[in-house]
N, C-alpha and C. Protein backbone atom coordinates (compact mmCIF):
# COMPACT_ATOMS: atom_id res chain seq x y z
N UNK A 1 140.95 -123.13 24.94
CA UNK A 1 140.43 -121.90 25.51
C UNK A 1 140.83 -120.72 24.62
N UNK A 2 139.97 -119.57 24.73
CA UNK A 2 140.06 -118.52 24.34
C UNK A 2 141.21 -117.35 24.03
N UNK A 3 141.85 -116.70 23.59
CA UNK A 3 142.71 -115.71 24.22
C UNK A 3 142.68 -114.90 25.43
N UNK A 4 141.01 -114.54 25.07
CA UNK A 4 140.23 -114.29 26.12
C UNK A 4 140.46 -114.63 27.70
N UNK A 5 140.26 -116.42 27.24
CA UNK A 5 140.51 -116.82 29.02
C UNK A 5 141.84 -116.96 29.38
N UNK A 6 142.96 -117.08 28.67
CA UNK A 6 144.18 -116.97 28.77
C UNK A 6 144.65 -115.40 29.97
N UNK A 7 144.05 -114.36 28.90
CA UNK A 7 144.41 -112.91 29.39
C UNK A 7 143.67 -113.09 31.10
N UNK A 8 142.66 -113.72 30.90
CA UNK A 8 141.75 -113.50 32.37
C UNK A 8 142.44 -114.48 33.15
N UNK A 9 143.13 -115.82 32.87
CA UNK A 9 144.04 -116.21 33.64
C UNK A 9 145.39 -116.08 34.31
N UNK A 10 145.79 -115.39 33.09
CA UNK A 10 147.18 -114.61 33.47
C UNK A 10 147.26 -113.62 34.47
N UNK A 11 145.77 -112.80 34.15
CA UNK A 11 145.67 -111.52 35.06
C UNK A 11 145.74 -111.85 36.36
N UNK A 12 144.63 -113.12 36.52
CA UNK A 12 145.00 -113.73 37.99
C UNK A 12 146.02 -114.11 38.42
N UNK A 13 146.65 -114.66 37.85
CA UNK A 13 148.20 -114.99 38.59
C UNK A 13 149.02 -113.93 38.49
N UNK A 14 149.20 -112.93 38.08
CA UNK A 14 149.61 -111.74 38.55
C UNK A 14 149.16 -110.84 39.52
N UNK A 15 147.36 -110.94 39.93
CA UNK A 15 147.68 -111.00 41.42
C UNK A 15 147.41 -111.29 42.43
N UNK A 16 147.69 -112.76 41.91
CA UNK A 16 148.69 -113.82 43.14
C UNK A 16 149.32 -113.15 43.43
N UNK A 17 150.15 -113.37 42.74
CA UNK A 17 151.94 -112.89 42.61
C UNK A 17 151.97 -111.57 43.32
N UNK A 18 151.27 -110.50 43.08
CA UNK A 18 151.33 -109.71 43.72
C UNK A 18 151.12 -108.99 45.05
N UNK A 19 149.99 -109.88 45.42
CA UNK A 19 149.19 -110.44 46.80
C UNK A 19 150.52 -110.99 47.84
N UNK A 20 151.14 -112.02 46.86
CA UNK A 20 152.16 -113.24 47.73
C UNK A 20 153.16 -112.20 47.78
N UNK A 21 153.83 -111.49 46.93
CA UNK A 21 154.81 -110.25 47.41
C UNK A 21 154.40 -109.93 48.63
N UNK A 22 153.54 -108.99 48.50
CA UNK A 22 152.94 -107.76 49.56
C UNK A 22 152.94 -108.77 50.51
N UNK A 23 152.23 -110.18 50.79
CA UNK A 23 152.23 -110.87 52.16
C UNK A 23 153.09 -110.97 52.85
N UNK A 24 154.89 -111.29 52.14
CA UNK A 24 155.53 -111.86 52.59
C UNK A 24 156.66 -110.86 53.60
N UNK A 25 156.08 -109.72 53.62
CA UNK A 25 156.24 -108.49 54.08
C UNK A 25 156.03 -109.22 55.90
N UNK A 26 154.48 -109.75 56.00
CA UNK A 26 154.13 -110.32 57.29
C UNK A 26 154.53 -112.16 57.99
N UNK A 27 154.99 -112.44 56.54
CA UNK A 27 155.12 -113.59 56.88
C UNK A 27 156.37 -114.58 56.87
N UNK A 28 156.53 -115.27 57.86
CA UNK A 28 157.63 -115.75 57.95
C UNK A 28 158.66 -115.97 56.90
N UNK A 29 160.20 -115.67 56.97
CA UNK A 29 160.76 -116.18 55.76
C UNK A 29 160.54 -117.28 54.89
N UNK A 30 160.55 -118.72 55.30
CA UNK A 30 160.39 -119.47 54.93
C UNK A 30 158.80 -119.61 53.78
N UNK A 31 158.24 -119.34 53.73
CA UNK A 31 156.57 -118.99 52.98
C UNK A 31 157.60 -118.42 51.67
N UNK A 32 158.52 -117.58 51.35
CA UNK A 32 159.19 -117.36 50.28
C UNK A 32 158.97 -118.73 49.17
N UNK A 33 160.36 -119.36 49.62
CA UNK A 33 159.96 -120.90 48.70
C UNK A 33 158.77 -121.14 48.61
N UNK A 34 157.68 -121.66 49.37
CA UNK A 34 156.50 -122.19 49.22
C UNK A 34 155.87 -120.97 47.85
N UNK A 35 155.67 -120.10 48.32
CA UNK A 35 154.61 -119.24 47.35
C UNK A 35 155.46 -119.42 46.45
N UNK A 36 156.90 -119.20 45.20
CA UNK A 36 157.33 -119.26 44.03
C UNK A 36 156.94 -120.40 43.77
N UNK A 37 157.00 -121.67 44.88
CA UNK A 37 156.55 -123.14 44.31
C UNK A 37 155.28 -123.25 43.73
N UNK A 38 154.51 -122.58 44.50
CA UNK A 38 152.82 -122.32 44.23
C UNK A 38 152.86 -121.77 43.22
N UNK A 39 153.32 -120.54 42.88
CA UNK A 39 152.44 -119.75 41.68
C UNK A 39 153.52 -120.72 40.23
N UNK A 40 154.40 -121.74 40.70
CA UNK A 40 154.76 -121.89 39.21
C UNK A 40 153.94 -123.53 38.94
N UNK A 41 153.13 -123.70 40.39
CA UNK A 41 152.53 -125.07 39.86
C UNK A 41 151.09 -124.61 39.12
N UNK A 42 150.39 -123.37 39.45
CA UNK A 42 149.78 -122.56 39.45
C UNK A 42 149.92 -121.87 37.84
N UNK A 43 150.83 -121.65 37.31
CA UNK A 43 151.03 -121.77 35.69
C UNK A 43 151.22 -122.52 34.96
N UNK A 44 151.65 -123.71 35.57
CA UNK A 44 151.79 -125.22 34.65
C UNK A 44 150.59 -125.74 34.58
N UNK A 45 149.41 -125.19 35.27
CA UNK A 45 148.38 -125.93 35.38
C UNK A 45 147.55 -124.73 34.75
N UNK A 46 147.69 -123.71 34.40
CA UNK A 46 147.17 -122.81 33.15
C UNK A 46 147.59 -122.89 31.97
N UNK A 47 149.14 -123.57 31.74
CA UNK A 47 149.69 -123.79 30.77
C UNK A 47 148.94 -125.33 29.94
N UNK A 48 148.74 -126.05 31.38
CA UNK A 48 148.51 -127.21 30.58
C UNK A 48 146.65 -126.97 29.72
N UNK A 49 145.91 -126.22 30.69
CA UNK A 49 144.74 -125.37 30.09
C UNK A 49 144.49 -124.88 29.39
N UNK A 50 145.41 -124.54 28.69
CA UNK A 50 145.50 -123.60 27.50
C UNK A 50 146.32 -124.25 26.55
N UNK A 51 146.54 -125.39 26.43
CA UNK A 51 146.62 -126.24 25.51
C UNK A 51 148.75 -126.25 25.18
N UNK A 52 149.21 -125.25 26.08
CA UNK A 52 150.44 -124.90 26.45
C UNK A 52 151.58 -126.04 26.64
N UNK A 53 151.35 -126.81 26.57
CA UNK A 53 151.65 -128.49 27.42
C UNK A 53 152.98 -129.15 26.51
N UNK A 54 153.84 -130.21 26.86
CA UNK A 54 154.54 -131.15 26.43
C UNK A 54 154.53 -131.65 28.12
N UNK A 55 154.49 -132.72 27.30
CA UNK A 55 154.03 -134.21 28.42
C UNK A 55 155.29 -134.56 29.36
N UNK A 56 156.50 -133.95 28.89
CA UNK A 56 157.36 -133.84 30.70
C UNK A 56 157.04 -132.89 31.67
N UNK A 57 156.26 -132.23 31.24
CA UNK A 57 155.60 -131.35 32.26
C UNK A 57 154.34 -131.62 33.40
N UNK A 58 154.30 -133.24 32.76
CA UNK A 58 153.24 -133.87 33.67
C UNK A 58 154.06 -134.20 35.27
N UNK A 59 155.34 -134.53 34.75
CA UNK A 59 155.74 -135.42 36.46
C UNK A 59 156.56 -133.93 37.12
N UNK A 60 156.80 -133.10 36.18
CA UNK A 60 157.24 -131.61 37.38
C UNK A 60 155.26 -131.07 37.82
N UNK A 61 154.15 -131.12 37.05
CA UNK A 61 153.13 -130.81 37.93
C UNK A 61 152.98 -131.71 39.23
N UNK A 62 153.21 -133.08 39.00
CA UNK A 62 153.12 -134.32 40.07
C UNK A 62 153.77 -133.44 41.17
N UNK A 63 154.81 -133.78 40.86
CA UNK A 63 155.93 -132.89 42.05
C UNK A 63 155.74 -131.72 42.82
N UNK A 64 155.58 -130.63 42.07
CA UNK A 64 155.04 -129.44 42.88
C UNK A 64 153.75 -129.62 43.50
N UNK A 65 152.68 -130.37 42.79
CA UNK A 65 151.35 -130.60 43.96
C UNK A 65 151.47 -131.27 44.67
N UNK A 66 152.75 -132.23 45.18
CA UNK A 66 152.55 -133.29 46.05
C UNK A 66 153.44 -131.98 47.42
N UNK A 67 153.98 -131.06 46.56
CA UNK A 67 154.33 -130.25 47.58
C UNK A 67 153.97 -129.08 48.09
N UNK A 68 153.16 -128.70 47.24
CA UNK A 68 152.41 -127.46 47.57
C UNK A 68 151.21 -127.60 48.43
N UNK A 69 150.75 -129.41 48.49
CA UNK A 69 149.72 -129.74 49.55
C UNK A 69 150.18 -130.65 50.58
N UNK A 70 151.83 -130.89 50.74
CA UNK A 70 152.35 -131.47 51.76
C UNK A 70 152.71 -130.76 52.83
N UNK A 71 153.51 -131.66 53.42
CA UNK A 71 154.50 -130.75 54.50
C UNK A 71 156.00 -130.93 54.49
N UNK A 72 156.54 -131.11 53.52
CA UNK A 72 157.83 -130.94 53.72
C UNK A 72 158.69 -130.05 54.40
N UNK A 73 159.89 -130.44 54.87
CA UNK A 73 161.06 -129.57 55.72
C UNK A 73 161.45 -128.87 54.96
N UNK A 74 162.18 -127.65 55.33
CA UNK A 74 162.80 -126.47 54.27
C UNK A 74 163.74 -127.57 53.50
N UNK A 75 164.96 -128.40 54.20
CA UNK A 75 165.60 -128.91 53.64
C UNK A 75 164.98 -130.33 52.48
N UNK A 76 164.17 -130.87 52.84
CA UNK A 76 163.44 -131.38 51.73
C UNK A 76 162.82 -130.58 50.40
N UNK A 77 162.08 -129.70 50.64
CA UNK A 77 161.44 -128.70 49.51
C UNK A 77 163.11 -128.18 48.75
N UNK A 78 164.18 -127.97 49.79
CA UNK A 78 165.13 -127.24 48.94
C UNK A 78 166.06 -128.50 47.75
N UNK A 79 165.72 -129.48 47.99
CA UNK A 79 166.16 -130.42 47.54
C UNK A 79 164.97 -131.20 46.32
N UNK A 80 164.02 -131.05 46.36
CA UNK A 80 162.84 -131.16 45.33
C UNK A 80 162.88 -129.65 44.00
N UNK A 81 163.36 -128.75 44.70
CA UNK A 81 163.35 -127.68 43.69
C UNK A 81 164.62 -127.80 43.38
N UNK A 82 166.32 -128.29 44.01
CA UNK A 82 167.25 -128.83 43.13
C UNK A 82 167.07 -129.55 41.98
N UNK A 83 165.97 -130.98 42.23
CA UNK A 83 165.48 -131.84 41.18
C UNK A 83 164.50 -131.02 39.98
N UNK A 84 163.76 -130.07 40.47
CA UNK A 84 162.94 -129.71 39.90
C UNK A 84 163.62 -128.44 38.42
N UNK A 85 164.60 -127.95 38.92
CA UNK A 85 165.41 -126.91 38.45
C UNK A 85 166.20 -127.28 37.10
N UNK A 86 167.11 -129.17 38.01
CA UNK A 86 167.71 -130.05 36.78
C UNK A 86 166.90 -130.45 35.54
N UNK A 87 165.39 -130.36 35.77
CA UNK A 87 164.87 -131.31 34.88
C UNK A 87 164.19 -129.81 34.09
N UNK A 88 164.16 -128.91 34.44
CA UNK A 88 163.66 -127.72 33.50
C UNK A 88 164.80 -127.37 32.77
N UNK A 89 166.47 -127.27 33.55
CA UNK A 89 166.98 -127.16 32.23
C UNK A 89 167.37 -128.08 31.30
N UNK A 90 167.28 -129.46 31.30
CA UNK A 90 167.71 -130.39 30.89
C UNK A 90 166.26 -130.29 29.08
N UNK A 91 164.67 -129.90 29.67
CA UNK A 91 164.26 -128.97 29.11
C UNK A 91 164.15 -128.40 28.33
N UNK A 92 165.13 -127.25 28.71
CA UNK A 92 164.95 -125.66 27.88
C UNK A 92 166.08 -126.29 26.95
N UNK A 93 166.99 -126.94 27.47
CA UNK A 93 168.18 -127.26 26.41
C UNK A 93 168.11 -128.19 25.25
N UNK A 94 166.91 -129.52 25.72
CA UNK A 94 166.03 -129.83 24.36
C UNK A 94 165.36 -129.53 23.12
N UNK A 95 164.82 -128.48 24.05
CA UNK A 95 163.99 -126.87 23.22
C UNK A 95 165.01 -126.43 22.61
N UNK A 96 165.59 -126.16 22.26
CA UNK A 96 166.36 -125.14 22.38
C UNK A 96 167.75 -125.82 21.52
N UNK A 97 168.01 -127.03 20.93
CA UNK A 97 169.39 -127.32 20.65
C UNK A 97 168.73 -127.59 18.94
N UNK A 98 169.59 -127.04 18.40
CA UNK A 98 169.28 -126.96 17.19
C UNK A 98 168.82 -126.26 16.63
N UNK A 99 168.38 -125.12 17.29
CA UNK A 99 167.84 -123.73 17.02
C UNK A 99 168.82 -122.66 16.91
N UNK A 100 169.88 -123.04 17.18
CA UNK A 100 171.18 -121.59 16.68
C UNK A 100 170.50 -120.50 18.00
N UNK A 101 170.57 -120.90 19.22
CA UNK A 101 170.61 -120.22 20.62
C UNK A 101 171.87 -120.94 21.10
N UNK A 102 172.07 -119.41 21.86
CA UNK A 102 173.21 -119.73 22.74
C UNK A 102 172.99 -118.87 24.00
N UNK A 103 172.89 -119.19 24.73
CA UNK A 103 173.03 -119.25 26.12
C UNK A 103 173.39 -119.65 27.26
């Protein structure tokens, strides 16, 4: 895709994002978790569109859509985004080792 459709995708998920703020004003606490879960399955799946991709990013999309169209308990979802959290930095620290970063 384009730069083009990139910018026109991004724009949309910003406002999501901005939409899901302002909602959560009316809506129950719990909808918090759910919508950050949404809008980041919601960029992995623009990321993977835009040609953005490495292929461990296939079983964290698995994961968030099996939850973003399930029903899990707070305490289940809070325990899928524990797993989900380990395996992004496990990740960034792949990315990232051998590059003279420190963080």
């Amino acid at each position: 895709m384009s730069d083009q459709g990139l910018k026109r995708d991004l724009t949309l998920l910003v406002g999501y994002l901005l939409t899901s703020a302002h909602g959560l004003y009316g809506e129950p606490p719990d909808y918090g978790p759910f919508r950050l879960l949404d809008a980041a399955g919601r960029l992995l799946h623009l990321m993977r569109a835009h040609g953005l991709w490495n292929p461990e990013m296939d079983a964290w999309v698995e994961v968030i859509d099996r939850e973003r169209f399930g029903n899990s308990t707070d305490e289940e979802l809070r325990a899928v985004l524990d797993d989900l959290i380990l395996a992004w930095v496990d990740a960034v620290k792949s990315s990232t080792s051998g590059q003279g970063e420190t963080r």
